[in-house]
Protein backbone atom coordinates (compact mmCIF):
# COMPACT_ATOMS: atom_id res chain seq x y z
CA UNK A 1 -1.52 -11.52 23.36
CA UNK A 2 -1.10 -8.37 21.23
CA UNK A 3 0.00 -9.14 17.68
CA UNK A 4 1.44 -6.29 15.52
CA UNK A 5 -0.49 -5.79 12.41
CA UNK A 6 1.62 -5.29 8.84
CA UNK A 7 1.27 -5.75 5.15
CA UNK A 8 -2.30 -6.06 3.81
CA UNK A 9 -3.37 -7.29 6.72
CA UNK A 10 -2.53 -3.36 8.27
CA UNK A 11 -4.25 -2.26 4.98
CA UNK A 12 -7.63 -4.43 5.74
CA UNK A 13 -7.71 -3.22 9.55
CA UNK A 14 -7.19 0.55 7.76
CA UNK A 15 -10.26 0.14 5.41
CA UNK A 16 -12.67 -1.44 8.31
CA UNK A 17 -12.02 1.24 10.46
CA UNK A 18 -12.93 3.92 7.63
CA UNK A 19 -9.53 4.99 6.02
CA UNK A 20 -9.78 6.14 2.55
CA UNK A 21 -7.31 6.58 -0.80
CA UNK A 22 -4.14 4.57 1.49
CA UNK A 23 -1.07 4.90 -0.65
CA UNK A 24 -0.41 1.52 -1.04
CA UNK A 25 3.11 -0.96 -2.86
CA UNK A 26 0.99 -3.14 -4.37
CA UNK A 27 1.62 -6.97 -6.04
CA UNK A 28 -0.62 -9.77 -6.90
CA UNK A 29 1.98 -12.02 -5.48
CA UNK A 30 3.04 -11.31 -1.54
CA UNK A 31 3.62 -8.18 0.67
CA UNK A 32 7.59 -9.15 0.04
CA UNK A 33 7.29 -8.76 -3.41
CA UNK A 34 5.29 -5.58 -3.04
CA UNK A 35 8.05 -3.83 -1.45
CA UNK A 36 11.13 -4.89 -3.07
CA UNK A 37 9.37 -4.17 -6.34
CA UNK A 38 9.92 -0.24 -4.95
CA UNK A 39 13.70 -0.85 -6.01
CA UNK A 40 13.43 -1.31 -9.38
CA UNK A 41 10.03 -0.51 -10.40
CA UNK A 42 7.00 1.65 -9.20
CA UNK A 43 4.16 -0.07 -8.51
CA UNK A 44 1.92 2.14 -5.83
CA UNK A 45 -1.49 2.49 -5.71
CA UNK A 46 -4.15 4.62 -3.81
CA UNK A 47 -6.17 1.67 -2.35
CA UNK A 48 -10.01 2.67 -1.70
CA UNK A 49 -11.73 -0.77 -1.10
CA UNK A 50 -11.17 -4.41 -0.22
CA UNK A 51 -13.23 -7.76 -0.80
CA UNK A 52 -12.81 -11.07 -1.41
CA UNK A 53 -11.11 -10.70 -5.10
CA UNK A 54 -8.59 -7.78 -3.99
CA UNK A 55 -7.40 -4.49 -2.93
CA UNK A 56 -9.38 -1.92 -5.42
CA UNK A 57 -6.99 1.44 -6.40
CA UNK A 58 -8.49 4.59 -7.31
CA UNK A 59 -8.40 3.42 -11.46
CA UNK A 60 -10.87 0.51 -10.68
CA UNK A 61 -7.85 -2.01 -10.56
CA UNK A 62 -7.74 -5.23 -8.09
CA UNK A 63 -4.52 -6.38 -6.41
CA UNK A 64 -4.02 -9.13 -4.01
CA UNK A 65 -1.41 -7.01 -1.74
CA UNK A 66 -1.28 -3.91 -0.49
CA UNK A 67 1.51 -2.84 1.65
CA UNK A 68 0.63 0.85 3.21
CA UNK A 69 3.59 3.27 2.39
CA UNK A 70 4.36 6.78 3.53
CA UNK A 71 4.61 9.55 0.76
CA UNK A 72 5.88 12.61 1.49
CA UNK A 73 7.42 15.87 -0.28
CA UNK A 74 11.35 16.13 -0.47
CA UNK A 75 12.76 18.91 1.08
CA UNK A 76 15.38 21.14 0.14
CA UNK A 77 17.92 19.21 2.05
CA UNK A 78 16.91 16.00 1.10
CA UNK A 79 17.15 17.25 -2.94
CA UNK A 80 20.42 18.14 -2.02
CA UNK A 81 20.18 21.84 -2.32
């Protein structure tokens, strides 16, 4: 049976296959917490590495979740112009 990867585990299966720098909400608590702390607070990180102490970001830092997020440029109409 096919199971749907998400969270870090989507981040781990990104890194083994070769992906690079994966804009990451990142929290040293749970994938949950990762993403609702995009609400209130910004914690996102380029993730380049994993092993068995963390997700490594491009400033040498190690979390224990990384939740792969899509960044992308406003446009006009979404900036309301």
């Amino acid at each position: 049976m096919y199971q749907e990867l998400t969270g870090s585990e989507l981040t781990r299966a990104m890194l083994d296959r070769g992906d690079t720098q994966i804009w990451c909400a990142v929290s040293d608590n749970s994938d949950e917490e990762a993403m609702s702390d995009q609400v209130d607070n910004d914690f996102t990180a380029r993730i380049m590495s994993f092993d068995d102490k963390g997700f490594y970001c491009t400033a040498g830092m190690a979390w224990l979740f990384a939740v792969p997020i899509k960044i992308s440029p406003l446009t006009q109409d979404e900036a309301g112009f």
